[in-house]
Protein backbone atom coordinates (compact mmCIF):
# COMPACT_ATOMS: atom_id res chain seq x y z
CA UNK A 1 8.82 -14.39 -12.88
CA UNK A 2 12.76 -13.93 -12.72
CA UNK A 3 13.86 -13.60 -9.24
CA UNK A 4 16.88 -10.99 -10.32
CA UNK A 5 15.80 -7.79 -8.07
CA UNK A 6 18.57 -5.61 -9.80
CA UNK A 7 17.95 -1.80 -9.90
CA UNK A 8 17.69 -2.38 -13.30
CA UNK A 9 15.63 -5.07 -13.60
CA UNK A 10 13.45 -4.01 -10.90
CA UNK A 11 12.38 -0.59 -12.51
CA UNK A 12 11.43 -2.72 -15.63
CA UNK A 13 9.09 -5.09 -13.84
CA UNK A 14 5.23 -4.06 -14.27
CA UNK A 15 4.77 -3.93 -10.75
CA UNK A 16 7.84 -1.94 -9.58
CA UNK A 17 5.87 1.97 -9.64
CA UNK A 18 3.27 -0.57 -7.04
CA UNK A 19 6.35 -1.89 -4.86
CA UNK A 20 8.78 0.71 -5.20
CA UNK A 21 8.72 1.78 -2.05
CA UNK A 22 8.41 -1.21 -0.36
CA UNK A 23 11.66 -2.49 -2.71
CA UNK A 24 13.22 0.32 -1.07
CA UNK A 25 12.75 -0.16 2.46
CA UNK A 26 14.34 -3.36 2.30
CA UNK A 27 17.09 -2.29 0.56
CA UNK A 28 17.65 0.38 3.11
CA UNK A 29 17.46 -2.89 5.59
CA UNK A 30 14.24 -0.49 7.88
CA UNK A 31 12.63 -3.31 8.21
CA UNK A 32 9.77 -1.83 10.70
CA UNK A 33 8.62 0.47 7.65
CA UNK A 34 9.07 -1.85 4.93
CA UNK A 35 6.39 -3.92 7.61
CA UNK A 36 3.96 -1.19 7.47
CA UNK A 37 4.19 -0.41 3.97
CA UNK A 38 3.58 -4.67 3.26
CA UNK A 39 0.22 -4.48 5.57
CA UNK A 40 -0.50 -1.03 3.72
CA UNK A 41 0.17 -2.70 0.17
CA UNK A 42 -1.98 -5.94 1.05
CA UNK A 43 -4.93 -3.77 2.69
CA UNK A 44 -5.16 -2.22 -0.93
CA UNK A 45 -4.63 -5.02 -2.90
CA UNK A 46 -7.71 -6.74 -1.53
CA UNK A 47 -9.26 -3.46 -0.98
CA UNK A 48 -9.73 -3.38 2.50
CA UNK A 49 -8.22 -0.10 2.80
CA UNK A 50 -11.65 0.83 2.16
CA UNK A 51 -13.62 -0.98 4.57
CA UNK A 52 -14.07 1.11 8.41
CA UNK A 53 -12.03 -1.83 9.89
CA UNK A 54 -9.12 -1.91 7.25
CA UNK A 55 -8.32 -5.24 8.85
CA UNK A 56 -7.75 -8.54 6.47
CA UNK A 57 -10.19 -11.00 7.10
CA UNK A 58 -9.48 -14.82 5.93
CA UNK A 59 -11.70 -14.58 2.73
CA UNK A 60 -9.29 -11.86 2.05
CA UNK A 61 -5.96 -13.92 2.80
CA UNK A 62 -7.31 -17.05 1.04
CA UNK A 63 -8.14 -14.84 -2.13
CA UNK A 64 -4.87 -12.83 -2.58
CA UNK A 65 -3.25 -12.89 -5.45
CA UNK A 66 -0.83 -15.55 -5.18
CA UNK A 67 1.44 -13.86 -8.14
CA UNK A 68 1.38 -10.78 -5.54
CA UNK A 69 2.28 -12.75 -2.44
CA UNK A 70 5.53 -14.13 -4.46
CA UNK A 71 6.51 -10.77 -5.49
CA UNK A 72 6.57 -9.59 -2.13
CA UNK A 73 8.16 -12.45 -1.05
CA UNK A 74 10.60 -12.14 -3.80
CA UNK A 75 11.88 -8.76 -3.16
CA UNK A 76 13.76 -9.14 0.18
């Protein structure tokens, strides 16, 4: 996965419509949203948005998607 975050570059990746927002936070440097919108885009991932709880539990954390984890990482 290239690690160039350009504008450009970044609307071409498969997952930038998933972490637009998030991409956009950090850019903007509000980094109490772009916290929200991380715990928001992991709840979903592992679909725990959909539990009562909406809480990660560790079978969630050891089971994410590591390719997702570097993205995130990746962005800021």
């Amino acid at each position: 996965m290239s690690t160039d975050f350009s504008d450009h570059n970044f609307r071409r990746s498969e997952r930038a419509s998933t972490y637009a927002n998030l991409y956009g936070l950090l850019r903007s440097k509000r980094w109490r949203d772009a916290d929200i919108e991380t715990r928001r885009l992991m709840l979903t991932i592992v679909g725990a948005n959909q539990k009562p709880d909406c809480l990660l539990r560790q079978d969630n954390i050891q089971q994410f998607p590591c390719h997702d984890l570097v993205y995130i990482d990746q962005l800021c």
